[in-house]
C-alpha atoms as a PDB file:
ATOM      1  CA  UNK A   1      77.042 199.280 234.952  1.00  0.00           C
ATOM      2  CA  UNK A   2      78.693 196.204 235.070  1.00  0.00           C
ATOM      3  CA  UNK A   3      75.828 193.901 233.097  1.00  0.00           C
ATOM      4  CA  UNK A   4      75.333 197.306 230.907  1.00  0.00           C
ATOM      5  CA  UNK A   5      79.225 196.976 229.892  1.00  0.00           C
ATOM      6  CA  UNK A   6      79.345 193.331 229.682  1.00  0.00           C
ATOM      7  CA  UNK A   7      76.192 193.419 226.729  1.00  0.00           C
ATOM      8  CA  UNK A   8      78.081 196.418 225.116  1.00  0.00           C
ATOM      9  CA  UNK A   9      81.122 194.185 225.339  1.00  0.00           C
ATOM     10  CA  UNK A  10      79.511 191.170 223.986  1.00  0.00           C
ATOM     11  CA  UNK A  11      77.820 193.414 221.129  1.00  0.00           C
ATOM     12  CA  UNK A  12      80.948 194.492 219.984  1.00  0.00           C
ATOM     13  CA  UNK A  13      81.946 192.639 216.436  1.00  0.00           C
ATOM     14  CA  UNK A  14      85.136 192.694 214.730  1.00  0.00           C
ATOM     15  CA  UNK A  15      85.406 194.059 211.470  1.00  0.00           C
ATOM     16  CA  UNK A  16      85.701 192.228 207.877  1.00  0.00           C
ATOM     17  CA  UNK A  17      88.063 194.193 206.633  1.00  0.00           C
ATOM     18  CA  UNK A  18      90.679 197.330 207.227  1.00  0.00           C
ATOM     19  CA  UNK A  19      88.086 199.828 205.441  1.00  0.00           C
ATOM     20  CA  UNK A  20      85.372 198.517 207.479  1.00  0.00           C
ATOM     21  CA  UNK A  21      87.137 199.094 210.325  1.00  0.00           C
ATOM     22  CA  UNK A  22      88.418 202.598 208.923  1.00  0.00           C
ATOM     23  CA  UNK A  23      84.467 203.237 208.413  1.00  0.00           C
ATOM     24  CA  UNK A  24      83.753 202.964 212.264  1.00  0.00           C
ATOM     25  CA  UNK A  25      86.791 205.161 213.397  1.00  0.00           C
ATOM     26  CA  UNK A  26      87.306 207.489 210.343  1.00  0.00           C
ATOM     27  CA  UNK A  27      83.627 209.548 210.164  1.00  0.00           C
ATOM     28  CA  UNK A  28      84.671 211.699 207.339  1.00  0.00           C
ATOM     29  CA  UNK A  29      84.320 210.303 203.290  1.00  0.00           C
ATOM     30  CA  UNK A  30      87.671 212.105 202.056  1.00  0.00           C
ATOM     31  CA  UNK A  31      89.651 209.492 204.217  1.00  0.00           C
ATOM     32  CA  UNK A  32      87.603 206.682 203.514  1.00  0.00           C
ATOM     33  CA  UNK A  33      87.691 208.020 199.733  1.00  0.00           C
ATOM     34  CA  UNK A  34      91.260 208.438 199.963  1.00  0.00           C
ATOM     35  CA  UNK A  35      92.232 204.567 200.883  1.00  0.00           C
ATOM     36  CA  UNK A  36      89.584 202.873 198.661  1.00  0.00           C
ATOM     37  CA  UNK A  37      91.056 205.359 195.739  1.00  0.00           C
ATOM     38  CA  UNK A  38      95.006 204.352 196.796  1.00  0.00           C
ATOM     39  CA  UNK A  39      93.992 200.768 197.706  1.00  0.00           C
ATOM     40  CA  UNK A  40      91.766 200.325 194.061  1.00  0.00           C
ATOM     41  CA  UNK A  41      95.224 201.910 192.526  1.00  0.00           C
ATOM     42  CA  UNK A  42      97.210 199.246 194.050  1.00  0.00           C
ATOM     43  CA  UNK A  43      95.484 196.448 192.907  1.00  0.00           C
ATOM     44  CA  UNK A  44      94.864 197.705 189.384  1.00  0.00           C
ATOM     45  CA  UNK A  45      99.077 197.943 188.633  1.00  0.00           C
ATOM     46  CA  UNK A  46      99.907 193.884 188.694  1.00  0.00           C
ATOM     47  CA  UNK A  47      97.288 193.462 185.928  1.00  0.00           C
ATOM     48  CA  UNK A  48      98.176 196.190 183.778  1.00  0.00           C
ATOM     49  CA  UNK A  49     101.593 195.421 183.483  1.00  0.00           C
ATOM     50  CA  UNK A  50     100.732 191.901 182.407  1.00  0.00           C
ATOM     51  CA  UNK A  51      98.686 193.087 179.791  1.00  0.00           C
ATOM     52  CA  UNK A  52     101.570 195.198 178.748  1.00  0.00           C
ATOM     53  CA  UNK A  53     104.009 192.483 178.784  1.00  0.00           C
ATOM     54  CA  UNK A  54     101.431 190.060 176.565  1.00  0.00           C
ATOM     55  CA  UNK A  55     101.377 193.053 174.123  1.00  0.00           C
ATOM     56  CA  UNK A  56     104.173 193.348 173.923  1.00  0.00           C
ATOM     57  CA  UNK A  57     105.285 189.461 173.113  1.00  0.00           C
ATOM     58  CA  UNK A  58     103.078 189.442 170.680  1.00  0.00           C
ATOM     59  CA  UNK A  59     104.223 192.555 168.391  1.00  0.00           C
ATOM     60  CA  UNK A  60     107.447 190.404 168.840  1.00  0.00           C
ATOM     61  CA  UNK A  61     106.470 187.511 167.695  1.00  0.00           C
ATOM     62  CA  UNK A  62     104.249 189.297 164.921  1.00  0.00           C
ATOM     63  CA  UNK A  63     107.650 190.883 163.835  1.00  0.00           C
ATOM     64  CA  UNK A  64     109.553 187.911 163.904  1.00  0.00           C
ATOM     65  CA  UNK A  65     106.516 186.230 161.529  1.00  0.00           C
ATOM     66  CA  UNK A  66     106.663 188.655 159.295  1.00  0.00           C
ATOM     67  CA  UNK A  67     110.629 188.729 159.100  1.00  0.00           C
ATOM     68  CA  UNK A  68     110.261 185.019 158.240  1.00  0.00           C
ATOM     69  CA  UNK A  69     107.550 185.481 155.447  1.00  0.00           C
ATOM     70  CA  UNK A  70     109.875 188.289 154.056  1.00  0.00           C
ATOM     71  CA  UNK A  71     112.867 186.102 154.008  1.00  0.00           C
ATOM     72  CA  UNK A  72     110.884 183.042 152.642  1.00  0.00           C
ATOM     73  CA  UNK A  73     109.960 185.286 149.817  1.00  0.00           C
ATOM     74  CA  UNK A  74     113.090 186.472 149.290  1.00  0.00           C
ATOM     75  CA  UNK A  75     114.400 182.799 149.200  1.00  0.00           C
ATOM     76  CA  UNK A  76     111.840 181.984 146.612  1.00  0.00           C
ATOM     77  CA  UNK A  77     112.251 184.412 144.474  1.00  0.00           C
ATOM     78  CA  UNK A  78     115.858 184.443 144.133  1.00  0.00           C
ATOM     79  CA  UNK A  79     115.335 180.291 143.604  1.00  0.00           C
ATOM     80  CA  UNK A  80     113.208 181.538 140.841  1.00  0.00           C
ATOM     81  CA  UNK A  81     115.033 183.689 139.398  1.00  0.00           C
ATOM     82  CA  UNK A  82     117.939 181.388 138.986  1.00  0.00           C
ATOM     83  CA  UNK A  83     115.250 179.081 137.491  1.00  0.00           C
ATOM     84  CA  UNK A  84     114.679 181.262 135.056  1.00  0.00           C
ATOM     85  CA  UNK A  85     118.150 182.295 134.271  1.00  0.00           C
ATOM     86  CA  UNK A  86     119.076 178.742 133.714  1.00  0.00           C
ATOM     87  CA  UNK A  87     115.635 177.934 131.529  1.00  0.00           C
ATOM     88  CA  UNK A  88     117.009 181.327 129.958  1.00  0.00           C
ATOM     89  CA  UNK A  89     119.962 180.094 129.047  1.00  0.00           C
ATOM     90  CA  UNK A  90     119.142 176.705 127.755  1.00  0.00           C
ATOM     91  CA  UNK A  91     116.619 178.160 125.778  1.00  0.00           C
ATOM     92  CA  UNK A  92     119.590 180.105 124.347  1.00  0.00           C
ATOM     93  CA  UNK A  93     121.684 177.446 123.815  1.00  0.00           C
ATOM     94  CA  UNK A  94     119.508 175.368 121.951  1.00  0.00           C
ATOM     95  CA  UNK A  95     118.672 178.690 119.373  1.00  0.00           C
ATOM     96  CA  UNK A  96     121.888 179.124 119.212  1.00  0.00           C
ATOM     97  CA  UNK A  97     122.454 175.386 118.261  1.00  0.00           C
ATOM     98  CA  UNK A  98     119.536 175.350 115.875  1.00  0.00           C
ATOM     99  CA  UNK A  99     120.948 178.775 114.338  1.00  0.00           C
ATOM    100  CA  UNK A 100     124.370 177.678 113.780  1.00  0.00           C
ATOM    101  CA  UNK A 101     122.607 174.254 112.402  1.00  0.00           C
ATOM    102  CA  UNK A 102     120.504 176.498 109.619  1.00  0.00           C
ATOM    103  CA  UNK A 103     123.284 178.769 109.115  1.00  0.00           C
ATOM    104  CA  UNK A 104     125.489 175.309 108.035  1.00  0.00           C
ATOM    105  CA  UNK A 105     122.758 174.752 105.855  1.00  0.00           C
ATOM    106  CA  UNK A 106     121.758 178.112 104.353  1.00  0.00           C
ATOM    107  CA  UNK A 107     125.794 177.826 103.227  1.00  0.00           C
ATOM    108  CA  UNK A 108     125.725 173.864 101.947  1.00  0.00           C
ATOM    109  CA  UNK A 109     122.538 175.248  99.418  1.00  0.00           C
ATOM    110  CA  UNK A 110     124.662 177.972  98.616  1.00  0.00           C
ATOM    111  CA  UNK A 111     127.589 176.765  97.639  1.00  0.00           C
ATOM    112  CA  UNK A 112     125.809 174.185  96.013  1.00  0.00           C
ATOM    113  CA  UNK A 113     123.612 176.746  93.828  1.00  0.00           C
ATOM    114  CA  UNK A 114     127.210 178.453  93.307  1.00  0.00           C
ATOM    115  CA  UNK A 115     127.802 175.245  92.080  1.00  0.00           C
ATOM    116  CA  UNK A 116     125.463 174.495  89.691  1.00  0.00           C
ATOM    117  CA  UNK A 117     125.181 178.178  88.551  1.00  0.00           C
ATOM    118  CA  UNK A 118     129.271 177.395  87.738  1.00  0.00           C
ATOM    119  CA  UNK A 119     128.230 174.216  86.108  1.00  0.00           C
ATOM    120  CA  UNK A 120     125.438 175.896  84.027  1.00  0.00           C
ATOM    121  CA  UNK A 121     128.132 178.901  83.092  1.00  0.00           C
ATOM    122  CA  UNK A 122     130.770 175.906  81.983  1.00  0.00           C
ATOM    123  CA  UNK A 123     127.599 174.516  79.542  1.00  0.00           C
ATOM    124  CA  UNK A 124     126.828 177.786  78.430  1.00  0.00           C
ATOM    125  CA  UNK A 125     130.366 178.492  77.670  1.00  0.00           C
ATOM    126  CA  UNK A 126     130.672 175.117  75.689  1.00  0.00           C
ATOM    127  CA  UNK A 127     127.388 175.553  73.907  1.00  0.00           C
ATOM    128  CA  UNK A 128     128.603 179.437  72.916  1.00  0.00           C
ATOM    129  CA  UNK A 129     131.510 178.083  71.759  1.00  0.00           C
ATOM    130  CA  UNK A 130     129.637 175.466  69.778  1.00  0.00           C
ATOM    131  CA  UNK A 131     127.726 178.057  68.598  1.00  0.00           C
ATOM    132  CA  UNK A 132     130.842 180.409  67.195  1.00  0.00           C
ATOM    133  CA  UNK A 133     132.932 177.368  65.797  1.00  0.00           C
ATOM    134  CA  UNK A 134     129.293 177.271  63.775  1.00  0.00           C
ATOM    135  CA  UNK A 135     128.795 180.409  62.749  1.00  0.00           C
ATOM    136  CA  UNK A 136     132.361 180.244  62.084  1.00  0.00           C
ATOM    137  CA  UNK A 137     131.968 177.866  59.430  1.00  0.00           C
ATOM    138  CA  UNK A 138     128.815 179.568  57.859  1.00  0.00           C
ATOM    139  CA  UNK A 139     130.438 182.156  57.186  1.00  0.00           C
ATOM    140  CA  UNK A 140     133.500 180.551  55.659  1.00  0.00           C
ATOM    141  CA  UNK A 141     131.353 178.453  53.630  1.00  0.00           C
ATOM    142  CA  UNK A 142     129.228 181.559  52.898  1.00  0.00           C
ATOM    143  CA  UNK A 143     131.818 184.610  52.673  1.00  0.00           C
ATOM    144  CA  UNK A 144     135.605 182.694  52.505  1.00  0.00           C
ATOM    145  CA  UNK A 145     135.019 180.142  50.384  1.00  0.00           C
ATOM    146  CA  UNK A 146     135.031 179.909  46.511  1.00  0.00           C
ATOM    147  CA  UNK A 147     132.662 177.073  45.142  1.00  0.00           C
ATOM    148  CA  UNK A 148     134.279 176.067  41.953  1.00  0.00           C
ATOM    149  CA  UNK A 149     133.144 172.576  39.807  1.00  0.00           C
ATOM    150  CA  UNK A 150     135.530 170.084  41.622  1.00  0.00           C
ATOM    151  CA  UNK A 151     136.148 171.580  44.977  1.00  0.00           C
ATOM    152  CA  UNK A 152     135.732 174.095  47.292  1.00  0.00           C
ATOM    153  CA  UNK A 153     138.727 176.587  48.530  1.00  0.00           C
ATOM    154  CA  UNK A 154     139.173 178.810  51.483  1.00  0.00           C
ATOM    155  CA  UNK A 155     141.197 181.530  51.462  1.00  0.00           C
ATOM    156  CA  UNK A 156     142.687 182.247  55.144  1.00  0.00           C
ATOM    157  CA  UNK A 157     142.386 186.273  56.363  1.00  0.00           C
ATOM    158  CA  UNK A 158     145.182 185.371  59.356  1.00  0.00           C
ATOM    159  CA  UNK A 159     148.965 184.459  58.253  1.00  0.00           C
ATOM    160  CA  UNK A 160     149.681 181.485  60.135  1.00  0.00           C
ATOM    161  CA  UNK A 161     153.016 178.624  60.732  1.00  0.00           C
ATOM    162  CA  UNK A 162     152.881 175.651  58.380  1.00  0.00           C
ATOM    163  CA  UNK A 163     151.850 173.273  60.997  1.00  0.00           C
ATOM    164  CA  UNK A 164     149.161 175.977  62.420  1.00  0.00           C
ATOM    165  CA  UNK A 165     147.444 176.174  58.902  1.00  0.00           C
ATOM    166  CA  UNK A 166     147.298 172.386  58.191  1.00  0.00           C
ATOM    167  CA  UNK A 167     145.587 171.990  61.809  1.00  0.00           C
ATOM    168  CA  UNK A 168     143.485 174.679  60.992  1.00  0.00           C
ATOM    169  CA  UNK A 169     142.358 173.558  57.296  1.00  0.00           C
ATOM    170  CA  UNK A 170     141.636 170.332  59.332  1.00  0.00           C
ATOM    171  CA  UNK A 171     139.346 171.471  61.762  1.00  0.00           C
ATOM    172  CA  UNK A 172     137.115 172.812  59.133  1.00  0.00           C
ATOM    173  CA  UNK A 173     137.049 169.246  57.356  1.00  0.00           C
ATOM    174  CA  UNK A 174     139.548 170.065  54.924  1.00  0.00           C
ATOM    175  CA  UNK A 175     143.538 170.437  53.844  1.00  0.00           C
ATOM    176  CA  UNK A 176     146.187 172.555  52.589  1.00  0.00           C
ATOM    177  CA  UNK A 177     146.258 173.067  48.943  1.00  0.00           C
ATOM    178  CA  UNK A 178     147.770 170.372  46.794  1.00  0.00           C
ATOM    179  CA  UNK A 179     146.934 168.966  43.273  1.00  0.00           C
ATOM    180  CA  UNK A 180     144.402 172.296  41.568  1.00  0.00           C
ATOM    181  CA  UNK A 181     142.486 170.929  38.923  1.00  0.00           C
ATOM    182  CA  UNK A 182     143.213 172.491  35.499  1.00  0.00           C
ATOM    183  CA  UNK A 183     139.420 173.729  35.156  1.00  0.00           C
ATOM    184  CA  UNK A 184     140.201 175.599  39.104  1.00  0.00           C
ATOM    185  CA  UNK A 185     143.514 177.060  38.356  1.00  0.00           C
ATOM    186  CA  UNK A 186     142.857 180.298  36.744  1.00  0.00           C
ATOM    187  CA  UNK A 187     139.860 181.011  38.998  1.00  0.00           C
ATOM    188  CA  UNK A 188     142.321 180.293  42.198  1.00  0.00           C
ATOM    189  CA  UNK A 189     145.121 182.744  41.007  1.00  0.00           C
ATOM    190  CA  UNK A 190     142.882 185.321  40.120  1.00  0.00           C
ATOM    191  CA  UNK A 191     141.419 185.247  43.707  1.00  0.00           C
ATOM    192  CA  UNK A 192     144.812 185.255  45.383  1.00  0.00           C
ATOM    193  CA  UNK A 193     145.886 187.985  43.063  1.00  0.00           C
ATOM    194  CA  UNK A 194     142.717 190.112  44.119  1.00  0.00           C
ATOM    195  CA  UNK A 195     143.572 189.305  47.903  1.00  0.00           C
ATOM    196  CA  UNK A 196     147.068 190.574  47.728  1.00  0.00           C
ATOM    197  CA  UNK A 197     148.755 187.572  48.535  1.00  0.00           C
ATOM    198  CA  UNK A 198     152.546 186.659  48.055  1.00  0.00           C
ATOM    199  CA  UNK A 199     153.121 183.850  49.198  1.00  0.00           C
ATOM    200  CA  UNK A 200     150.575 181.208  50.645  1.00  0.00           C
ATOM    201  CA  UNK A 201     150.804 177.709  52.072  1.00  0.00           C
ATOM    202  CA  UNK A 202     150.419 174.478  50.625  1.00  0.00           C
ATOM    203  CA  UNK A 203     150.316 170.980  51.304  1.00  0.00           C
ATOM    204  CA  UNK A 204     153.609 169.734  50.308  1.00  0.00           C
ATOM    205  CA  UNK A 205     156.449 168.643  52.833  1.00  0.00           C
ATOM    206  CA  UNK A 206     159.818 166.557  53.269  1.00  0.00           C
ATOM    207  CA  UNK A 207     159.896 166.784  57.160  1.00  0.00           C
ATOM    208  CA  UNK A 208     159.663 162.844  57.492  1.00  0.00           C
ATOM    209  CA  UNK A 209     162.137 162.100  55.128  1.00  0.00           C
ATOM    210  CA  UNK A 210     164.674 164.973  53.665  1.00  0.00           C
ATOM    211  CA  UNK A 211     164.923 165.674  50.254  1.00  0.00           C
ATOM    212  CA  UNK A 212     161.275 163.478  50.044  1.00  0.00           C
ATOM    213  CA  UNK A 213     158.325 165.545  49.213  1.00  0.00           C
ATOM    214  CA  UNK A 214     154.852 164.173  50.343  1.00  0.00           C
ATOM    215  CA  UNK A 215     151.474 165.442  50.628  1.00  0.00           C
ATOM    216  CA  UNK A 216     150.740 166.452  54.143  1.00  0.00           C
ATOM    217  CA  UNK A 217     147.019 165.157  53.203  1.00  0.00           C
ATOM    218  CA  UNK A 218     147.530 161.374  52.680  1.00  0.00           C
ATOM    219  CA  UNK A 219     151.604 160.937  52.657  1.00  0.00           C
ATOM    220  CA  UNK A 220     151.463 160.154  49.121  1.00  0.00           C
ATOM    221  CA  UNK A 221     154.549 160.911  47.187  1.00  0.00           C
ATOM    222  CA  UNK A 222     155.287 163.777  44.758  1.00  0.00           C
ATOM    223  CA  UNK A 223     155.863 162.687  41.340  1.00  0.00           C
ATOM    224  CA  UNK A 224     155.770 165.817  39.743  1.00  0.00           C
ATOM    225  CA  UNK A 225     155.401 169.471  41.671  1.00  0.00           C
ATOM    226  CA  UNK A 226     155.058 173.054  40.073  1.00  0.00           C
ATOM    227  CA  UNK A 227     158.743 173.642  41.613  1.00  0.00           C
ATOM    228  CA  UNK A 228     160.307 177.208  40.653  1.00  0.00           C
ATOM    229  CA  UNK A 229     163.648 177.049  39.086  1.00  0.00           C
ATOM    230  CA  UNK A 230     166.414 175.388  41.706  1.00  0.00           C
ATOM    231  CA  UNK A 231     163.703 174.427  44.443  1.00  0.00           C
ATOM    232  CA  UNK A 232     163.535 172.702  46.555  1.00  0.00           C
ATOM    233  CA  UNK A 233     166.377 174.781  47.440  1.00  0.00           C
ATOM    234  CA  UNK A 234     170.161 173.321  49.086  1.00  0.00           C
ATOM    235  CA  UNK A 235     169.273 174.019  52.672  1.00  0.00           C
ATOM    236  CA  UNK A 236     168.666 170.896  53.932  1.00  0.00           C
ATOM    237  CA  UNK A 237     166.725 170.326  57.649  1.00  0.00           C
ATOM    238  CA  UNK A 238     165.898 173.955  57.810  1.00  0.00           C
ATOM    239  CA  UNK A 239     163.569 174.050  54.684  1.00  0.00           C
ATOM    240  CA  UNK A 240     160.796 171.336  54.792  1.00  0.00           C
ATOM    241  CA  UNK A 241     158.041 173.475  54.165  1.00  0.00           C
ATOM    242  CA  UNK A 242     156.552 174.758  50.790  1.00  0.00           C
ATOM    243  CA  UNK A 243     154.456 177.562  49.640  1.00  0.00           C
ATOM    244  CA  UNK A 244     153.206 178.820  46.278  1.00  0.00           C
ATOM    245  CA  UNK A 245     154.923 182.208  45.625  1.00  0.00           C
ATOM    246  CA  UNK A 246     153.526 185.223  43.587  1.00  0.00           C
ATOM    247  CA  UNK A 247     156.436 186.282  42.092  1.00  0.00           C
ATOM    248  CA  UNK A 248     157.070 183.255  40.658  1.00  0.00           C
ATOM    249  CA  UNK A 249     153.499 182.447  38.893  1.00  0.00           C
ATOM    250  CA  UNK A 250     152.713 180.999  41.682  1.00  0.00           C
ATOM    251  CA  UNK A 251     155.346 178.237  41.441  1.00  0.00           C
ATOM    252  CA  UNK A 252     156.513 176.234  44.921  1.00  0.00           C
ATOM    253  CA  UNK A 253     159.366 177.093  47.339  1.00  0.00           C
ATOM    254  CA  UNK A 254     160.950 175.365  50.114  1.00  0.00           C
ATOM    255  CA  UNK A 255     161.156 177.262  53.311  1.00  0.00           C
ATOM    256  CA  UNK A 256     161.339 177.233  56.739  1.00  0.00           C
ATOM    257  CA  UNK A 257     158.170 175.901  58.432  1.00  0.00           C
ATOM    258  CA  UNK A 258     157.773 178.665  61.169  1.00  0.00           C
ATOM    259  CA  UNK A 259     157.561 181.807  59.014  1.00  0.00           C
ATOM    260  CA  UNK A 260     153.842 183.370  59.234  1.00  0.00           C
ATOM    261  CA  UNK A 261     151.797 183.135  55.904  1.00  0.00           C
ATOM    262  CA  UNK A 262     148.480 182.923  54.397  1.00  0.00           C
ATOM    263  CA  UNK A 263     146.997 179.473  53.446  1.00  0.00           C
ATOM    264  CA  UNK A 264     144.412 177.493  50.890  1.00  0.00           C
ATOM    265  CA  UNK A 265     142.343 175.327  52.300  1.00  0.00           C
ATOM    266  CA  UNK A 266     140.655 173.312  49.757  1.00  0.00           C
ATOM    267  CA  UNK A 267     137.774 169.726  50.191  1.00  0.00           C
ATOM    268  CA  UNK A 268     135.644 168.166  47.272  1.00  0.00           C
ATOM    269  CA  UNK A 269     132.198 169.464  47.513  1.00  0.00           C
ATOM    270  CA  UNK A 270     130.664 166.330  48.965  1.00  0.00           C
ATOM    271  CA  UNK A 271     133.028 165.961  52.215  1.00  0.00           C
ATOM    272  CA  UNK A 272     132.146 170.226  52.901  1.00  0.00           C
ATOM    273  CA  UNK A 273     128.213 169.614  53.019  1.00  0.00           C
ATOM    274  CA  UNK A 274     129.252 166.079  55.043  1.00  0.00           C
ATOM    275  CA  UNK A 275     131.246 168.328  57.594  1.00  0.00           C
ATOM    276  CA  UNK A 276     128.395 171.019  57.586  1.00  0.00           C
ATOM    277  CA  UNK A 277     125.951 168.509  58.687  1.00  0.00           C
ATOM    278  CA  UNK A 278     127.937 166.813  61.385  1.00  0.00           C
ATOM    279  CA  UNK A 279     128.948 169.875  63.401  1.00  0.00           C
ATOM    280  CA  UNK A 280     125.603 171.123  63.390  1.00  0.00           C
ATOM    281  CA  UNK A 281     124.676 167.599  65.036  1.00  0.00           C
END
């Protein structure tokens, strides 16, 4: 008994682990089943959690990466946008420059057309005055005046001042009526008779010197006038001017130079077709 329990002792091993030993005391599987189930639960919940805990550091850090690309995005694009702004406005600036710098110059060329258009008007206006002061004269020469053998007369249609009509007789090349030639006279008085005159002007005058009667044409003294009975008259300063009066066969009278008449123009043939020719130069 003794040997017999001393082999059984020596047999006897110790087991590796709690569930071995379990196995040897516990006969039944649902305990056995029970601690390898609880004891595999055990061990499974460190490793888990760790995996949890990595998962979750890196949806952090995936969040945080993406907050930074949004941001850096955001950073850019409002840089860029202020880039463009400022190329906006430069861009701008220098149309507006170049606008205002054609504008300057669409006005310069316009005023200086406006210019030359005025210029053109002012030659036009001096040529259609040319033109009139012509015609003017054909048609005195054609329609006004009387062609007789010495000279040629004009008879005025206007009723003009003494010094009016002797500027005006001299702007056609001629003067007031002075000396008629015999051969003229009856033709002349006819004519003034037919144009209803009374009185007209003529070139006789004592404004220089009173009681002196010149020629307004040349200054020359007269010897002898056609004078009416008691002309010149006794009014001294206030009659220097004469005229040939109807009433009077056409005989001269002294009067005051600023009363409105008629007047006789009168040049030798040769000095009208010289006058003719020079203001149609």
């Amino acid at each position: 008994m003794t040997r017999g329990n001393e082999n059984a002792s020596n047999d006897h091993v110790e087991p590796q682990n709690k569930y071995e030993h379990m196995s040897f005391e516990t006969c039944g599987n649902h305990s056995y089943e029970a601690m390898d189930s609880e004891d595999v639960h055990r061990s499974e919940q460190p490793w888990q959690s760790i995996g949890s805990n990595e998962n979750t550091r890196k949806y952090e850090t995936s969040k945080t990466y993406f907050k930074t690309i949004i941001l850096v995005f955001l950073f850019l694009a409002l840089i860029a946008g202020i880039a463009t702004m400022t190329v906006l406005f430069s861009i701008e600036k220098i149309k507006s420059k170049d606008r205002d710098l054609l504008f300057k110059q669409q006005e310069g060329y316009v005023q200086e057309k406006l210019q030359n258009i005025s210029q053109q008007e002012e030659i036009l206006k001096q040529e259609s005055d040319k033109l009139k002061e012509q015609q003017n004269l054909l048609n005195q020469l054609s329609g006004e005046w009387i062609h007789l053998e010495t000279k040629s007369y004009l008879f005025s249609n206007n009723a003009l001042t003494f010094h009016k009509a002797v500027s005006s007789c001299k702007n056609i090349g001629g003067n007031l009526l002075e000396n008629i030639d015999v051969k003229d006279r009856i033709a002349i008085e006819l004519e003034l008779v037919k144009r209803d005159y009374n009185f007209t002007w003529i070139g006789v005058t004592d404004i220089l010197q009173e009681g002196v009667f010149v020629y307004e044409s040349n200054g020359s003294k007269v010897e002898v006038g056609n004078w009416a009975d008691g002309q010149p008259g006794v009014q001294g300063r206030k009659e220097n001017c004469v005229v040939a009066q109807k009433a009077d066969n056409w005989k001269w009278h002294d009067i005051r130079c600023n009363y409105y008449y008629p007047y006789l123009c009168q040049k030798s043939r040769i000095s009208e077709i010289s006058h003719i020719r020079k203001s149609f130069k």
